[in-house]
Protein backbone atom coordinates (compact mmCIF):
# COMPACT_ATOMS: atom_id res chain seq x y z
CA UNK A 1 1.15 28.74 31.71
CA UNK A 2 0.70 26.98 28.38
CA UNK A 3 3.43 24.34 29.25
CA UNK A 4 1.66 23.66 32.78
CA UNK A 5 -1.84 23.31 30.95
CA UNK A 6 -0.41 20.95 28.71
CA UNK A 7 1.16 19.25 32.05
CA UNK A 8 -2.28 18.87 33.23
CA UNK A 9 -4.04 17.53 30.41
CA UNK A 10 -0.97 14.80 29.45
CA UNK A 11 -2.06 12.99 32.82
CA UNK A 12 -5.58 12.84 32.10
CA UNK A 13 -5.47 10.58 29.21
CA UNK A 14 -3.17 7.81 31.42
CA UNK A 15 -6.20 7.17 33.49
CA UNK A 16 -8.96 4.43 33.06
CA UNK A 17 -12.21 6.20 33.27
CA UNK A 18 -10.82 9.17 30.29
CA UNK A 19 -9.78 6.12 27.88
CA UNK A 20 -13.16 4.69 27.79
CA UNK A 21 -14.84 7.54 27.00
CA UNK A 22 -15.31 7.82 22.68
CA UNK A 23 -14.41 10.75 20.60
CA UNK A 24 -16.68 10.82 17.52
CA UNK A 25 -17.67 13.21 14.92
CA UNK A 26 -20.94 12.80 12.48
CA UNK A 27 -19.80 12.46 8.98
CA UNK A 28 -22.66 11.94 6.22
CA UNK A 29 -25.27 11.42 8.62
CA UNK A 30 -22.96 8.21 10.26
CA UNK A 31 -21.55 8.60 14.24
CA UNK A 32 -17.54 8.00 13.06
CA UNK A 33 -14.25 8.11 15.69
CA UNK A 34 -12.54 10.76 15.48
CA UNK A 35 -9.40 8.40 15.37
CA UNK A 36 -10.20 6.43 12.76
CA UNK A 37 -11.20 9.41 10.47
CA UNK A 38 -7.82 10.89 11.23
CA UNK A 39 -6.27 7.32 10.19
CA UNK A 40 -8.37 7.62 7.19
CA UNK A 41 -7.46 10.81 6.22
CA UNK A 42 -3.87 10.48 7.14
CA UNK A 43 -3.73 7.52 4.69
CA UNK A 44 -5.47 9.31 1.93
CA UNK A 45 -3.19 11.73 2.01
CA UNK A 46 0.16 9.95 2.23
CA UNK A 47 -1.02 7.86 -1.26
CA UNK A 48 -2.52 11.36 -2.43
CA UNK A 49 1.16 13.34 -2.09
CA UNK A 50 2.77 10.09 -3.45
CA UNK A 51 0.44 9.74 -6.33
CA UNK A 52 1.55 13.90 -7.19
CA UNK A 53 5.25 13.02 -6.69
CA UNK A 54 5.18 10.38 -8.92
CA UNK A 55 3.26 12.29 -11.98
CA UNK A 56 5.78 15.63 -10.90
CA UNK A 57 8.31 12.93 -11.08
CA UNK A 58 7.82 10.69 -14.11
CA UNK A 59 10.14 12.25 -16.40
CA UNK A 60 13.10 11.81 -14.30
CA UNK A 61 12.72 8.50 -14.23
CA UNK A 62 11.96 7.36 -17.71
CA UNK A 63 15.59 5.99 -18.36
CA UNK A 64 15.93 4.74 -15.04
CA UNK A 65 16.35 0.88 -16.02
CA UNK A 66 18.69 2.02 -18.86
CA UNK A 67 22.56 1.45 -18.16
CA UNK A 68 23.83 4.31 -16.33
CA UNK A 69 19.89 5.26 -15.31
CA UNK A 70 20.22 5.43 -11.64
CA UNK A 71 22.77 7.74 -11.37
CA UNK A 72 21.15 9.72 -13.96
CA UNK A 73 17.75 9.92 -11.73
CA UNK A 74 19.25 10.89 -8.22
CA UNK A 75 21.64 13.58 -10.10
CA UNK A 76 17.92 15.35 -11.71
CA UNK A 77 16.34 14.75 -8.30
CA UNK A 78 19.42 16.22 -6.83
CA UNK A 79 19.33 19.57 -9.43
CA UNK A 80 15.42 19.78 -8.36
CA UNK A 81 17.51 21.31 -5.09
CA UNK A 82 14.76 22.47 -2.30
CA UNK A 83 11.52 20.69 -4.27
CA UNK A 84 13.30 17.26 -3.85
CA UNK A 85 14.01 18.01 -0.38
CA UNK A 86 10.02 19.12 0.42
CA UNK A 87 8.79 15.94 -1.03
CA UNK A 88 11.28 13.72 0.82
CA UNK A 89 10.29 16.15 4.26
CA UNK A 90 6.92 15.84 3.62
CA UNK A 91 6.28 11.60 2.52
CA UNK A 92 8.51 11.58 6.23
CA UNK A 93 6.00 13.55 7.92
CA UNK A 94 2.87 11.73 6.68
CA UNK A 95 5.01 8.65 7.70
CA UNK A 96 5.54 9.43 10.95
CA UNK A 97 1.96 11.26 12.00
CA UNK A 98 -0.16 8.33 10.33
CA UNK A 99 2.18 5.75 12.46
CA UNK A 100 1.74 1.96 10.69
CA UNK A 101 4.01 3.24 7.26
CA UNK A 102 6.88 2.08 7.46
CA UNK A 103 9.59 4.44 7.68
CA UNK A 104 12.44 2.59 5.86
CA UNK A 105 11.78 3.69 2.34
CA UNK A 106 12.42 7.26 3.39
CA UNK A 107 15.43 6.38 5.20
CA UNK A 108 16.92 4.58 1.59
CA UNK A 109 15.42 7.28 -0.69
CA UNK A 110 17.47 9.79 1.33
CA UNK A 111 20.62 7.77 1.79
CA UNK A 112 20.59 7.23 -1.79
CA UNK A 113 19.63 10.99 -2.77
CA UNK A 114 21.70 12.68 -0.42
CA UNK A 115 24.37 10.26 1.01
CA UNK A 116 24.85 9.24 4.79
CA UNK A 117 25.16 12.40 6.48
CA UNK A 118 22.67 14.92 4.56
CA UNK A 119 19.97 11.91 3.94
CA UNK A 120 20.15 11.08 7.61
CA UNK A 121 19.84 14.84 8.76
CA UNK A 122 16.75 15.39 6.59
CA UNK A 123 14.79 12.54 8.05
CA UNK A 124 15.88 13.62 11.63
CA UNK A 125 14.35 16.54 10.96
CA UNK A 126 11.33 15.50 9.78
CA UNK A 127 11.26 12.97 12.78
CA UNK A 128 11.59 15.91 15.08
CA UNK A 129 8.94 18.00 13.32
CA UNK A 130 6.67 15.44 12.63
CA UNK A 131 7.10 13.91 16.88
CA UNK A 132 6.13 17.40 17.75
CA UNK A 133 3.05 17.65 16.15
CA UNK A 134 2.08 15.05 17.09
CA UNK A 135 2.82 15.54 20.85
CA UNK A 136 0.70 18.59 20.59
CA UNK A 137 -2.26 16.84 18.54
CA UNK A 138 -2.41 14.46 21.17
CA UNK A 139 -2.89 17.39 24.01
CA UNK A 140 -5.29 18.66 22.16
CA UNK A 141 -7.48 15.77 20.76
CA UNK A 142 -7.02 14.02 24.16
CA UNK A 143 -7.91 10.55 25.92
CA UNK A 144 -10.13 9.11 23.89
CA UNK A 145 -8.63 10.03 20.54
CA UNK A 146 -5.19 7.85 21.53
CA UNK A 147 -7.49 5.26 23.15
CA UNK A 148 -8.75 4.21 19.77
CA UNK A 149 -5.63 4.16 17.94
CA UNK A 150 -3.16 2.41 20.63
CA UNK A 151 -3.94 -1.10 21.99
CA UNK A 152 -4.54 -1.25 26.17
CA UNK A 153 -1.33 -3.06 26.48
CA UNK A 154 0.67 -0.48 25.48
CA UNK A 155 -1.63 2.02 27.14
CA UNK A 156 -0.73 0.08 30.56
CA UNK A 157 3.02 -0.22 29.93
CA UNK A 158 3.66 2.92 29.55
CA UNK A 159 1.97 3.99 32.63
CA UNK A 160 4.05 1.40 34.68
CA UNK A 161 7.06 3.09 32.56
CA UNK A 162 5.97 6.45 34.26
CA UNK A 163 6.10 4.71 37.59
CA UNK A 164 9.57 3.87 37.84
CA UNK A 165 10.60 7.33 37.71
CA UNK A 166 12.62 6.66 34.94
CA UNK A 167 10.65 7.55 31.92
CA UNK A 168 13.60 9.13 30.09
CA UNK A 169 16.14 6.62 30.04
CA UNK A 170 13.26 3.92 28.92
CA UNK A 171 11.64 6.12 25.68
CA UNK A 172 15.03 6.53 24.83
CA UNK A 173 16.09 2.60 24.95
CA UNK A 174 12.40 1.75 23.06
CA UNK A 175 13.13 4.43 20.22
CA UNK A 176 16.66 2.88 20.18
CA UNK A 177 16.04 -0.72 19.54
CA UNK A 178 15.35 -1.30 15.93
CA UNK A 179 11.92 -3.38 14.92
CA UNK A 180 9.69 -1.57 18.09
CA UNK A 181 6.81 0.45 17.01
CA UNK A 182 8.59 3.61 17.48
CA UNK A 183 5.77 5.81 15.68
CA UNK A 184 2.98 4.00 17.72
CA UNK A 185 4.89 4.89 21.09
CA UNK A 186 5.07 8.32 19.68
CA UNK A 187 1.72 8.80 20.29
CA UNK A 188 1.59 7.16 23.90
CA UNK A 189 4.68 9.21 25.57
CA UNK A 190 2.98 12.65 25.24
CA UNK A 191 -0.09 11.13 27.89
CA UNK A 192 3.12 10.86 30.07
CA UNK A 193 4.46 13.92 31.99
CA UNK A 194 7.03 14.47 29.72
CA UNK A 195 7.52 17.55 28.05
CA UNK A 196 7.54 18.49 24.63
CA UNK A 197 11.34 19.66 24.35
CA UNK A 198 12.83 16.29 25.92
CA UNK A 199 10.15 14.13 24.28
CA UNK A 200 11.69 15.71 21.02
CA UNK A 201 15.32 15.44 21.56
CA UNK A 202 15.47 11.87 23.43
CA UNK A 203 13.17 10.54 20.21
CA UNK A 204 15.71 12.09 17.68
CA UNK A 205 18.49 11.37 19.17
CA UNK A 206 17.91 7.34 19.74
CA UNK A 207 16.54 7.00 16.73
CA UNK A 208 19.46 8.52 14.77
CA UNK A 209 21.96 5.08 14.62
CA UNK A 210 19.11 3.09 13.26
CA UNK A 211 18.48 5.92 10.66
CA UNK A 212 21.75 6.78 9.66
CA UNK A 213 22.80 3.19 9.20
CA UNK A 214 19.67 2.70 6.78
CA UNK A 215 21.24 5.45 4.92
CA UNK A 216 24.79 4.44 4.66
CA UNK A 217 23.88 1.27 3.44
CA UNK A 218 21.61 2.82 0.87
CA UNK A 219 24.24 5.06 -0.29
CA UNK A 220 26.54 1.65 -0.68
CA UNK A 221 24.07 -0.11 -2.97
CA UNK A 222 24.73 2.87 -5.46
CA UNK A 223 28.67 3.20 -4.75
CA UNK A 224 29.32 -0.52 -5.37
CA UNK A 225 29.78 -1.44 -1.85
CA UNK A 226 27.28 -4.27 -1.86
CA UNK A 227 27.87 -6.83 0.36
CA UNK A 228 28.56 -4.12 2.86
CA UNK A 229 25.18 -2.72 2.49
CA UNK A 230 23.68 -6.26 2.62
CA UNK A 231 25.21 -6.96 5.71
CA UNK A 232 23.98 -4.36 7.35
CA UNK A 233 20.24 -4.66 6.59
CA UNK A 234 20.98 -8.32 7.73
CA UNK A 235 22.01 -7.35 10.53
CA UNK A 236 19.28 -4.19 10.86
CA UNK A 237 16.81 -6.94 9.75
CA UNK A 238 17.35 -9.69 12.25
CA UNK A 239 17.63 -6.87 15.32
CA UNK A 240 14.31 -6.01 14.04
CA UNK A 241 12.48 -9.18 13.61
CA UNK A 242 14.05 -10.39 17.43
CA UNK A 243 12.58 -7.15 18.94
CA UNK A 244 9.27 -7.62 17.32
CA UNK A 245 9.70 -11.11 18.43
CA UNK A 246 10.24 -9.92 21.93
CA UNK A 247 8.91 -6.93 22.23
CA UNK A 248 6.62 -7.66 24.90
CA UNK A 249 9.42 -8.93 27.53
CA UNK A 250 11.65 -6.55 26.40
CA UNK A 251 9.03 -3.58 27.91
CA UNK A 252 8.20 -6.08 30.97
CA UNK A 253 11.59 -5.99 31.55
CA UNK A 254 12.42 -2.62 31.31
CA UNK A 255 9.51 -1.62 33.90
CA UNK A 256 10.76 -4.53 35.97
CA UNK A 257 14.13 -3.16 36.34
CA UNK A 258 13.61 0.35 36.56
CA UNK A 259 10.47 -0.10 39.24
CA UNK A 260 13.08 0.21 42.25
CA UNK A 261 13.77 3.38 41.58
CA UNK A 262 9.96 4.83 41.21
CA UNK A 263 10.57 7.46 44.16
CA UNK A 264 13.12 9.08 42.34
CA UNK A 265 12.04 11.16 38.91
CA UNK A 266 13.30 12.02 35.74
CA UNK A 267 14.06 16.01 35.38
């Protein structure tokens, strides 16, 4: 019953006369949207928790620019055991839910921390925790709320994604491609009618090469592998920068291609 509520109120949002309307709340006598208090807030408290890591955290890096310093901070980081892990969980979270941090110091600061395989597993998760609050924020906060923070463009696109019938196969290809707003679309896909257990796993799971080859390359800046680990941010870099580039065609085409096959649905 819950699920089919939530159904229900994920269509609402995808249609014209809902995304005009204006969420507001009164703050200090002043008529504010909701949206961009939350953006506020959201951004207070991502420099708040980093402003408490760092004091929590000073000591462990006092010799870091001695010889030998590095290796001496991630092994005291690594002994902190399930604190170093919250703080890396949580600066993912915030990164995710507030939407325009970028999520590539994260990605390094767990590579390096906790190699390739661990690092990349930790942000996953937070990825999946953090996407799912924020699907259900957006059921719950509604139209307006999402109208304020996404542009109209996007707004539009994705409702000639959810045309096609095909909606599955395209989130996944946009969380794939490196340089797209993947955090941004994050908050468009739950207006769609998809659910909240697909929306989850097809987000992970594309954005898991992108992730753990940000972390394997971190890792190889500490293990000597340099030029390895430059390389591949080259190459992560200019896939980036040619998506951002194109990102525009790259959605036009992916409606245009798919819109054949509208009468047909995802499951």
């Amino acid at each position: 019953m819950t699920e089919k509520k939530h159904q229900s109120k994920a269509k609402q949002p995808l249609t014209e006369d809902s995304a005009k309307q204006e969420s507001t709340v009164r703050l200090f006598n002043k008529e504010v949207k909701r949206s961009d208090l939350f953006k506020f807030l959201g951004l207070i408290g991502f420099f708040v928790l980093c402003i408490i890591v760092v004091v929590a955290l000073l000591p462990l890096f006092k010799d870091i620019f001695e010889p030998g310093g590095v290796d001496r901070v991630i092994e005291r980081i690594q002994d902190a055991g399930a604190a170093g892990v919250l703080v890396l969980l949580a600066l993912q979270f915030i990164q995710v839910v507030v939407a325009f941090i970028p999520g590539e110091v994260t990605q390094m600061a767990a590579g390096m921390l906790y190699g390739p395989l661990w690092g990349s597993l930790l942000i996953l998760f937070g990825c999946a925790i953090s996407s799912a609050f924020v699907y259900e924020l957006v059921h719950r906060l509604g139209a307006p709320f999402v109208k304020d923070l996404i542009s109209d463009q996007h707004l539009k696109k994705f409702q000639d994604f959810e045309k096609t019938g095909r909606l599955n196969i395209i989130v996944f290809i946009l969380f794939l491609i490196p340089g797209l707003p993947k955090d941004t679309f994050t908050y468009i896909v739950p207006l769609t009618d998809m659910k909240l257990k697909p929306f989850v796993a097809i987000t992970t799971i594309a954005r898991s090469p992108g992730i753990i080859l940000s972390a394997y390359a971190a890792e190889g800046l500490l293990d000597g592998r340099l030029w390895e680990s430059v390389a591949i941010f080259a190459v992560l870099i200019v896939l980036a920068i040619i998506a951002l580039i194109f990102s525009n065609r790259i959605m036009e085409f992916l409606a245009r291609h798919h819109i054949g096959n509208g009468s047909r649905k995802d499951k």
